[in-house]
N, C-alpha and C. Protein backbone atom coordinates (compact mmCIF):
# COMPACT_ATOMS: atom_id res chain seq x y z
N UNK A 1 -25.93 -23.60 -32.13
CA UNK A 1 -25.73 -22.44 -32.94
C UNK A 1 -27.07 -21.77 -33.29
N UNK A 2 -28.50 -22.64 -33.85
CA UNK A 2 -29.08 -21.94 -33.78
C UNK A 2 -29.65 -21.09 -33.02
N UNK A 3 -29.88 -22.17 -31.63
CA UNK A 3 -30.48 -21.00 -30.66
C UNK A 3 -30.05 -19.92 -30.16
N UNK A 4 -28.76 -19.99 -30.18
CA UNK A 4 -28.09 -18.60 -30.24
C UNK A 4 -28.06 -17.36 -31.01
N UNK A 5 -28.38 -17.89 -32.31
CA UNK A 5 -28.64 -16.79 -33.07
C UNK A 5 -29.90 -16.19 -32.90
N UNK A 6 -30.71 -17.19 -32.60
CA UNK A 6 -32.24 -16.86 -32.16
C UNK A 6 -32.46 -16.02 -30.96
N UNK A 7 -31.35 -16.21 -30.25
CA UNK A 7 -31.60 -14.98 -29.08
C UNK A 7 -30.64 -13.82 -29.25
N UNK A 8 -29.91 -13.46 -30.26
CA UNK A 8 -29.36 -12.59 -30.05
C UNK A 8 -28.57 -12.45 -31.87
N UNK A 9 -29.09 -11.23 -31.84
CA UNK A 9 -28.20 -10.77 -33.57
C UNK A 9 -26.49 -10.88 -33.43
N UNK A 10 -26.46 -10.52 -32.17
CA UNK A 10 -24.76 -10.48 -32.24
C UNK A 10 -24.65 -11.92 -32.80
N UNK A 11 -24.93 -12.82 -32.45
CA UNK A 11 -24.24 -14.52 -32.76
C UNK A 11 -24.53 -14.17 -34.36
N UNK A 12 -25.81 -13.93 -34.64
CA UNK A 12 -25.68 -14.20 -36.16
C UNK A 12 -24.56 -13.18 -36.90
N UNK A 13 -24.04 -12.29 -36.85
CA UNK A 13 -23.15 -11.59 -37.34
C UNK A 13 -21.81 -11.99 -37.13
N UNK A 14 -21.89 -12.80 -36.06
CA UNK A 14 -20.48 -13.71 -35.60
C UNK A 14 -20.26 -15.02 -36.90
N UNK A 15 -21.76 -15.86 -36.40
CA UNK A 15 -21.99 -16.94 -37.70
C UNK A 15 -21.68 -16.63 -38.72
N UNK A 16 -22.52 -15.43 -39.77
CA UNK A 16 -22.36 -14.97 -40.89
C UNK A 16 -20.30 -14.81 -41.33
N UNK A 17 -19.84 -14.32 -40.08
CA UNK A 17 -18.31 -14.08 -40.49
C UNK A 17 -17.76 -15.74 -40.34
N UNK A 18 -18.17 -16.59 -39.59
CA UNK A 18 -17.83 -17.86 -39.44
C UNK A 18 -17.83 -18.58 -40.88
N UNK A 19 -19.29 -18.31 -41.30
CA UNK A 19 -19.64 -18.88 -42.19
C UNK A 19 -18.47 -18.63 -43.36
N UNK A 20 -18.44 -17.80 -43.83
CA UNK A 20 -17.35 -16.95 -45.03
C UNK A 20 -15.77 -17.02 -44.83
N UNK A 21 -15.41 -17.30 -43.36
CA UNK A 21 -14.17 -18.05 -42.78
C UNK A 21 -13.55 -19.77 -43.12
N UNK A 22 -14.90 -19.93 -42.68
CA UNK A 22 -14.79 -21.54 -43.07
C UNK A 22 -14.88 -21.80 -44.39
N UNK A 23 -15.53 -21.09 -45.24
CA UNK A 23 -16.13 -21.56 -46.73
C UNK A 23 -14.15 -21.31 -47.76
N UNK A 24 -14.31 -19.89 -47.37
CA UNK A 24 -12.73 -19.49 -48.33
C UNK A 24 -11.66 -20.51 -47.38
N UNK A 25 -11.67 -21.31 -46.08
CA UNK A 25 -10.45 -21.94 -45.70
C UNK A 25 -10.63 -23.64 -45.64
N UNK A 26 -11.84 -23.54 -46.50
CA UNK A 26 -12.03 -25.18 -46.64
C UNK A 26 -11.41 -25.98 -46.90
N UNK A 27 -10.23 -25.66 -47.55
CA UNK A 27 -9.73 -26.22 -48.45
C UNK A 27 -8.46 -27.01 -47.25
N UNK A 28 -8.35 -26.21 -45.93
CA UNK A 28 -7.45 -26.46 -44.83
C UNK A 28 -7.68 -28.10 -44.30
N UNK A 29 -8.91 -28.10 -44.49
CA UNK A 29 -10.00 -29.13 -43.63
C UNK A 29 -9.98 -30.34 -43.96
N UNK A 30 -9.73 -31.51 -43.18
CA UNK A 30 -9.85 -32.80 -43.12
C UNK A 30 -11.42 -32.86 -43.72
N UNK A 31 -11.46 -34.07 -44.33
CA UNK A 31 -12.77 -34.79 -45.25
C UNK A 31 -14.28 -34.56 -44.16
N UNK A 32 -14.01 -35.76 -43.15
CA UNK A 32 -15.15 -35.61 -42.17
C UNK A 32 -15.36 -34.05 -41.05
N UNK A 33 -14.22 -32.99 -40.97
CA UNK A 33 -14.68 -31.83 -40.22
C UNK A 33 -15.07 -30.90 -41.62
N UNK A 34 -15.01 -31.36 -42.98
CA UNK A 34 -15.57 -30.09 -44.05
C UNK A 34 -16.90 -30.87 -43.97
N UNK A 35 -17.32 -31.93 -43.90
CA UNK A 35 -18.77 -32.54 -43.32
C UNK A 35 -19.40 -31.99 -43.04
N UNK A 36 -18.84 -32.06 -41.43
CA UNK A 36 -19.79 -31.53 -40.13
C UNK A 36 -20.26 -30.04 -40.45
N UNK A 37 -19.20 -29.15 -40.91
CA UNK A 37 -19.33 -27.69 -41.21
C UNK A 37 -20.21 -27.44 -42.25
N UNK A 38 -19.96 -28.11 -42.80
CA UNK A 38 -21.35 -27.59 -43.92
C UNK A 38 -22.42 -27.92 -43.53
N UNK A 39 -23.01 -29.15 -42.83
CA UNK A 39 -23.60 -29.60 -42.29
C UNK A 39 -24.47 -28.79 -41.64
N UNK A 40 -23.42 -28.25 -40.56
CA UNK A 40 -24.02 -27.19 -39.44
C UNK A 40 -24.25 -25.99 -40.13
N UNK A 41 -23.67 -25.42 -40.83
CA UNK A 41 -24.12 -24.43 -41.47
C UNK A 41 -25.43 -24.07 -42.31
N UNK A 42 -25.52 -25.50 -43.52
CA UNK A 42 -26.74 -26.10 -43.61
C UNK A 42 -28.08 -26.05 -42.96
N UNK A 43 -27.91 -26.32 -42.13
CA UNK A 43 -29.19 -26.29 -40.67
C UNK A 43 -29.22 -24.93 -40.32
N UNK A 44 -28.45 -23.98 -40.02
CA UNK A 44 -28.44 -22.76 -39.60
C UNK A 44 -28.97 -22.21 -41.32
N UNK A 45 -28.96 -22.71 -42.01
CA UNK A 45 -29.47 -21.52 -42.79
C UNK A 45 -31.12 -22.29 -43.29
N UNK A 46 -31.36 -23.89 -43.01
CA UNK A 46 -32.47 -23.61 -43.10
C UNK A 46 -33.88 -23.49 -42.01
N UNK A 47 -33.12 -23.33 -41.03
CA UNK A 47 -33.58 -22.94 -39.44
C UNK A 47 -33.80 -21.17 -39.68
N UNK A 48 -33.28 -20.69 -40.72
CA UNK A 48 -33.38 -19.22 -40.88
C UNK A 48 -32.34 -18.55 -39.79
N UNK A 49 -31.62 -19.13 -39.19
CA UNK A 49 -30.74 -18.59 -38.10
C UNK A 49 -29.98 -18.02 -38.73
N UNK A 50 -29.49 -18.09 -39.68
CA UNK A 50 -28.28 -17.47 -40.46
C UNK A 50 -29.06 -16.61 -41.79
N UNK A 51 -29.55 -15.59 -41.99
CA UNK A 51 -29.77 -15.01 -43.51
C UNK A 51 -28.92 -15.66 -44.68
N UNK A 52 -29.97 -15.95 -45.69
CA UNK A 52 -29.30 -16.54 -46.88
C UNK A 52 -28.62 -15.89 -47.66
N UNK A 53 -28.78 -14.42 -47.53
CA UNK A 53 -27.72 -13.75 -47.96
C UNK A 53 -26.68 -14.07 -47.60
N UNK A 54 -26.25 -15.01 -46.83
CA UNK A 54 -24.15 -15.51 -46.67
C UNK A 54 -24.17 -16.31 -47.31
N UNK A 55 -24.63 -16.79 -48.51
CA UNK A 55 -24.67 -17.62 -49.08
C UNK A 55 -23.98 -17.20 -50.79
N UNK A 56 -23.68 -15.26 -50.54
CA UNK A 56 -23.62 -14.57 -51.77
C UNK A 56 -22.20 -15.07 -51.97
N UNK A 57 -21.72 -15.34 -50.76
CA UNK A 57 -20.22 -15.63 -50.65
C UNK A 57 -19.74 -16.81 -52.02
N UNK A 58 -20.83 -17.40 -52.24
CA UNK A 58 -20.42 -19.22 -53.32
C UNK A 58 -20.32 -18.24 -54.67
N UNK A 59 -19.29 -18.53 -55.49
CA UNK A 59 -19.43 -18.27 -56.90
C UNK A 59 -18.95 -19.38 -57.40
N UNK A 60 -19.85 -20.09 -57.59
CA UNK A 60 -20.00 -21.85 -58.17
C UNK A 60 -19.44 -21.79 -59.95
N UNK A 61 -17.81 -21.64 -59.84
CA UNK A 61 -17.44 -21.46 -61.07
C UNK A 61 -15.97 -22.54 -60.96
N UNK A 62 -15.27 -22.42 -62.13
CA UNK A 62 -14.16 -23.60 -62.10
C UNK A 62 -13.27 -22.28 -61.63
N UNK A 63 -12.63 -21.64 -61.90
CA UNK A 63 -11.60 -20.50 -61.02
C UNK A 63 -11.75 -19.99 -59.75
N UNK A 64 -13.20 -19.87 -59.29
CA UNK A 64 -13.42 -19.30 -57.72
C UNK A 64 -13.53 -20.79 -56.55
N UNK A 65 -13.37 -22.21 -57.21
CA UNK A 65 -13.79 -22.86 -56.67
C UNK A 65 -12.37 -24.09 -56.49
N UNK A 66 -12.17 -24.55 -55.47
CA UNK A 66 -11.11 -25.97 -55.21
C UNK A 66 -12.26 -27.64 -55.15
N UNK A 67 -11.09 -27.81 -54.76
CA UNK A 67 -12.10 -29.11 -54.81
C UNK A 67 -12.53 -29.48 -53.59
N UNK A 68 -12.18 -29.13 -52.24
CA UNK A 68 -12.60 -29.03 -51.31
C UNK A 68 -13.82 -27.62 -51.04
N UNK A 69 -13.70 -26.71 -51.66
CA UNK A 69 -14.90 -25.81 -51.76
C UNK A 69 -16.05 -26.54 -52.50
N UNK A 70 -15.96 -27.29 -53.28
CA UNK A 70 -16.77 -27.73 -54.60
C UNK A 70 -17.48 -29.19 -53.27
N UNK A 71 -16.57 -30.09 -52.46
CA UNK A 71 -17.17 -30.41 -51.79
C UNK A 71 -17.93 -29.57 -50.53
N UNK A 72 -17.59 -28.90 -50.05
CA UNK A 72 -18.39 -28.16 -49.07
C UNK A 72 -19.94 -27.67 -49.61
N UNK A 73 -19.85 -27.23 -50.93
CA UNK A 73 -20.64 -26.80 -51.52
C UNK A 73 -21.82 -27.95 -51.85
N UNK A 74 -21.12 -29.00 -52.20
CA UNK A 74 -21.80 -30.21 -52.51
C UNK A 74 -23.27 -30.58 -51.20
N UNK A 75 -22.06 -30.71 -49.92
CA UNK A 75 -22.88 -31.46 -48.82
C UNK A 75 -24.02 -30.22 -48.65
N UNK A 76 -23.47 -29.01 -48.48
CA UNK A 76 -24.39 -27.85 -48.23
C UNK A 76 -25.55 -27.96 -48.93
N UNK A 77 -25.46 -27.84 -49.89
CA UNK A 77 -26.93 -27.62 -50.68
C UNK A 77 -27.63 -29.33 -50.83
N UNK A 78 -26.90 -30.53 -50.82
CA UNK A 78 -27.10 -31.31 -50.61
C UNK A 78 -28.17 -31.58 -49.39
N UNK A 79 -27.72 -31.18 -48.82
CA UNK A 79 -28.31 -31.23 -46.86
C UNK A 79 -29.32 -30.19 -46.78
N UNK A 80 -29.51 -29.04 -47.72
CA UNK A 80 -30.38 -28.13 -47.64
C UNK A 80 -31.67 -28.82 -48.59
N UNK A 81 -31.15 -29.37 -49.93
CA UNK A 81 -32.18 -30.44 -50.64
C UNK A 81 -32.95 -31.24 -49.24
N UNK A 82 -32.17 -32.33 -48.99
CA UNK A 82 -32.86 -32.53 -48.01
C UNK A 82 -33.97 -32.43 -46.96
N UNK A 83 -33.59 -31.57 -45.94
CA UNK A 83 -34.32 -30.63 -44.92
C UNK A 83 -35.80 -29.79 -45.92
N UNK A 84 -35.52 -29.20 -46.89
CA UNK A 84 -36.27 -28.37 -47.60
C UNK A 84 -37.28 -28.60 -48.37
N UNK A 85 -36.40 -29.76 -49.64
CA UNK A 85 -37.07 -30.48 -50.54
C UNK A 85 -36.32 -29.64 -51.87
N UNK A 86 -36.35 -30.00 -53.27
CA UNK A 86 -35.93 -29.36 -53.94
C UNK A 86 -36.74 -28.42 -54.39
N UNK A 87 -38.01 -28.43 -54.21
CA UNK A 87 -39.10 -27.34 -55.05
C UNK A 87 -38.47 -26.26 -53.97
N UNK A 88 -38.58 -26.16 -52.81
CA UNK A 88 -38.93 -25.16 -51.53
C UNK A 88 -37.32 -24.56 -51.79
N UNK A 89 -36.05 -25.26 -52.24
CA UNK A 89 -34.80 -25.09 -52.35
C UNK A 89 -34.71 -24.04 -52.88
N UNK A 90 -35.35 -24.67 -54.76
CA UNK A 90 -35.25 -23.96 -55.76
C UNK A 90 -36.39 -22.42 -56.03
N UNK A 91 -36.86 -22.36 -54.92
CA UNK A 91 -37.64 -21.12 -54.50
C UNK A 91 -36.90 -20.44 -54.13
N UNK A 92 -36.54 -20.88 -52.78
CA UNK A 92 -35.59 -20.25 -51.93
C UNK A 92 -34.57 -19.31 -52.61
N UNK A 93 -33.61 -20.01 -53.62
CA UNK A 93 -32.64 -19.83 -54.13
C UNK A 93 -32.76 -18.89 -55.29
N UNK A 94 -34.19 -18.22 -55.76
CA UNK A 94 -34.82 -17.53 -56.97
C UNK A 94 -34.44 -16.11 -56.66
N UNK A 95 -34.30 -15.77 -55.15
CA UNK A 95 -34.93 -14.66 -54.26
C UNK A 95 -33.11 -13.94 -55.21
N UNK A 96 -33.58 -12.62 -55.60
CA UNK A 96 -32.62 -12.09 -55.95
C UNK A 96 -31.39 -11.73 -55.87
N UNK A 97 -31.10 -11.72 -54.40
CA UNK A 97 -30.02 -10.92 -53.63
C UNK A 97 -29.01 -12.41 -54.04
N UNK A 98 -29.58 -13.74 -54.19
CA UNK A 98 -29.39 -14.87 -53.92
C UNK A 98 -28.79 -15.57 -55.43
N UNK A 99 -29.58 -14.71 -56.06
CA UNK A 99 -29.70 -15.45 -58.02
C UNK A 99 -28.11 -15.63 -58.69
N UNK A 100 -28.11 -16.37 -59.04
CA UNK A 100 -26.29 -16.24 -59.57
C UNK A 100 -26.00 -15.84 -60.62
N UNK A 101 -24.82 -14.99 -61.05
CA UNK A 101 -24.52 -14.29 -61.85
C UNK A 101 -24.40 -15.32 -63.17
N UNK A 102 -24.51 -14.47 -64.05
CA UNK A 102 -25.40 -15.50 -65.38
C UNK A 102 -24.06 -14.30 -66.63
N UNK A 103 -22.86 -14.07 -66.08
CA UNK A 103 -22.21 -12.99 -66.73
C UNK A 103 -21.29 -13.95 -68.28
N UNK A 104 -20.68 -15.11 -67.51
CA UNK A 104 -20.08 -15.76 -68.53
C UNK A 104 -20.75 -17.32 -68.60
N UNK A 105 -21.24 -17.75 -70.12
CA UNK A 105 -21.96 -19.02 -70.36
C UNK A 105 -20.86 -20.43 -69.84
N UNK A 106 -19.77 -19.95 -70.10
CA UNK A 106 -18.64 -20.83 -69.30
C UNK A 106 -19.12 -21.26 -67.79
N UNK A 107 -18.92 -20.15 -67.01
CA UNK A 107 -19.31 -21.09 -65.77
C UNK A 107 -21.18 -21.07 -65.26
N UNK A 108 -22.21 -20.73 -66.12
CA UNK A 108 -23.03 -20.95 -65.83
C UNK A 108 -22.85 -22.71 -66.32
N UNK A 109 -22.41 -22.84 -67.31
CA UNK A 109 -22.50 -24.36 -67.88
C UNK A 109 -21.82 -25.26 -66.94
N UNK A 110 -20.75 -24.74 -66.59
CA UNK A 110 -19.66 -25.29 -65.25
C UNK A 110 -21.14 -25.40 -64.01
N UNK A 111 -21.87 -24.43 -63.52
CA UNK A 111 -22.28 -24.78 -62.66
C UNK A 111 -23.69 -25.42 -62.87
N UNK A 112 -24.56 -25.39 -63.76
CA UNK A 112 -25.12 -26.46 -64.02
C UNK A 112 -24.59 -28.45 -64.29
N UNK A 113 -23.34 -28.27 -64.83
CA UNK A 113 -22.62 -29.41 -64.69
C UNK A 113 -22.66 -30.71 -63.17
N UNK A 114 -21.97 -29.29 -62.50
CA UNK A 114 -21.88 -29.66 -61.32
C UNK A 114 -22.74 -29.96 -60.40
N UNK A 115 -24.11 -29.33 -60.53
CA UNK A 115 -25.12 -29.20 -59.79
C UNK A 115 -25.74 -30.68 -60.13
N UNK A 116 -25.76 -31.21 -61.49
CA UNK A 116 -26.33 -32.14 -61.95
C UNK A 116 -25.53 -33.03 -61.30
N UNK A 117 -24.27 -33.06 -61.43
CA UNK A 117 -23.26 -34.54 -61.50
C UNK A 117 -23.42 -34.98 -59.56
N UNK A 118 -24.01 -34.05 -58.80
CA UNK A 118 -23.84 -33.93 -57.65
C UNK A 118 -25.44 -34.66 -57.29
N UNK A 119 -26.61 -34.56 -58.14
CA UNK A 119 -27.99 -34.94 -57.42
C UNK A 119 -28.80 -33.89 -57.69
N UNK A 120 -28.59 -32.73 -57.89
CA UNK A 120 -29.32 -31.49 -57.59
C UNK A 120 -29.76 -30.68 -58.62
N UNK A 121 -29.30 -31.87 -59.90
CA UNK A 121 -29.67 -31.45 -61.38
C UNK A 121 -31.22 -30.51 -61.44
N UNK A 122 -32.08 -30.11 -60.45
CA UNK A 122 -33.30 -29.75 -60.15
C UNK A 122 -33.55 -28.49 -59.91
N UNK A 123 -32.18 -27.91 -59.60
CA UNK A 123 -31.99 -27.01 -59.13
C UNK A 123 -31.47 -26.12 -60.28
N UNK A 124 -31.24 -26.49 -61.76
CA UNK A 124 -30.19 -26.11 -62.51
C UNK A 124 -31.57 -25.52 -63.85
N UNK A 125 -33.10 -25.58 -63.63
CA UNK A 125 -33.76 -25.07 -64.87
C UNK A 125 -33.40 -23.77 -65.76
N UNK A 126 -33.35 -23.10 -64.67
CA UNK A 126 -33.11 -21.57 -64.72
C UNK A 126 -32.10 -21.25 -65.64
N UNK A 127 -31.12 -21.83 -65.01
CA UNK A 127 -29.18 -22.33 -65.92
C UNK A 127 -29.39 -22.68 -67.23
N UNK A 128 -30.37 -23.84 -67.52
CA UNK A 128 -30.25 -24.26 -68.44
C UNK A 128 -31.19 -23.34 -69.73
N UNK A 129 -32.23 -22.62 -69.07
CA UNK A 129 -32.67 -21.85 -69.72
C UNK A 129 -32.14 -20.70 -70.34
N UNK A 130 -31.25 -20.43 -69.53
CA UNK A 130 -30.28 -19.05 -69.79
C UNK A 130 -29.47 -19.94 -70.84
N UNK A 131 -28.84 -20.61 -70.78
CA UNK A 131 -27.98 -21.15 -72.06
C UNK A 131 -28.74 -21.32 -73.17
């Protein structure tokens, strides 16, 4: 997947719709193929093959989210910790287009919750500052 996107924008505009396909139908998905998919997706976005702008798609709240989204979401940024590190993550993730809506203290608290209960409590300063 990446190298494909690497040679050609069409794939990434294909990916990008893949990406936002798979994320809203996660919930369809056996345990080990919502894995692999985030997984791969994961890598494509920190290979830069995929713009992190498809990433605007997550609204990490208790109403926009199942529990199979909430895992997809998990391994994703999980696997991006990883590969990245959390400092380089939590950079990454500052960039505006990217910043998460901070509209109701309900699910900013919901998604600092989650971020913590998951490993990635590192990622959540910002969150917690806003509260």
């Amino acid at each position: 997947g990446q190298r494909f996107c690497q040679l050609n924008q069409d794939y990434v505009e294909q990916y990008v719709k893949l990406f936002q396909e798979h994320y809203t139908t996660c919930h369809r998905l056996e345990t080990n193929k919502l894995r692999n998919v985030a997984k791969f997706f994961a890598h494509l976005c920190y290979t830069d093959a995929l713009p992190w702008t498809c990433l605007s798609i997550i609204h990490l709240n208790e109403e926009e989210t199942t529990s199979s989204s909430r895992i997809f979401i998990k391994i994703l940024f999980q696997e991006l910790a990883e590969y990245m590190g959390l400092v380089k993550l939590n950079e990454r993730l500052r960039d505006p287009f990217l910043a998460p809506v901070r509209d109701n203290p309900r699910n900013t608290r919901f998604a600092v919750n989650f971020l913590t209960s998951v490993g990635l409590g590192g990622l959540t300063d910002d969150l917690r500052e806003h509260l």
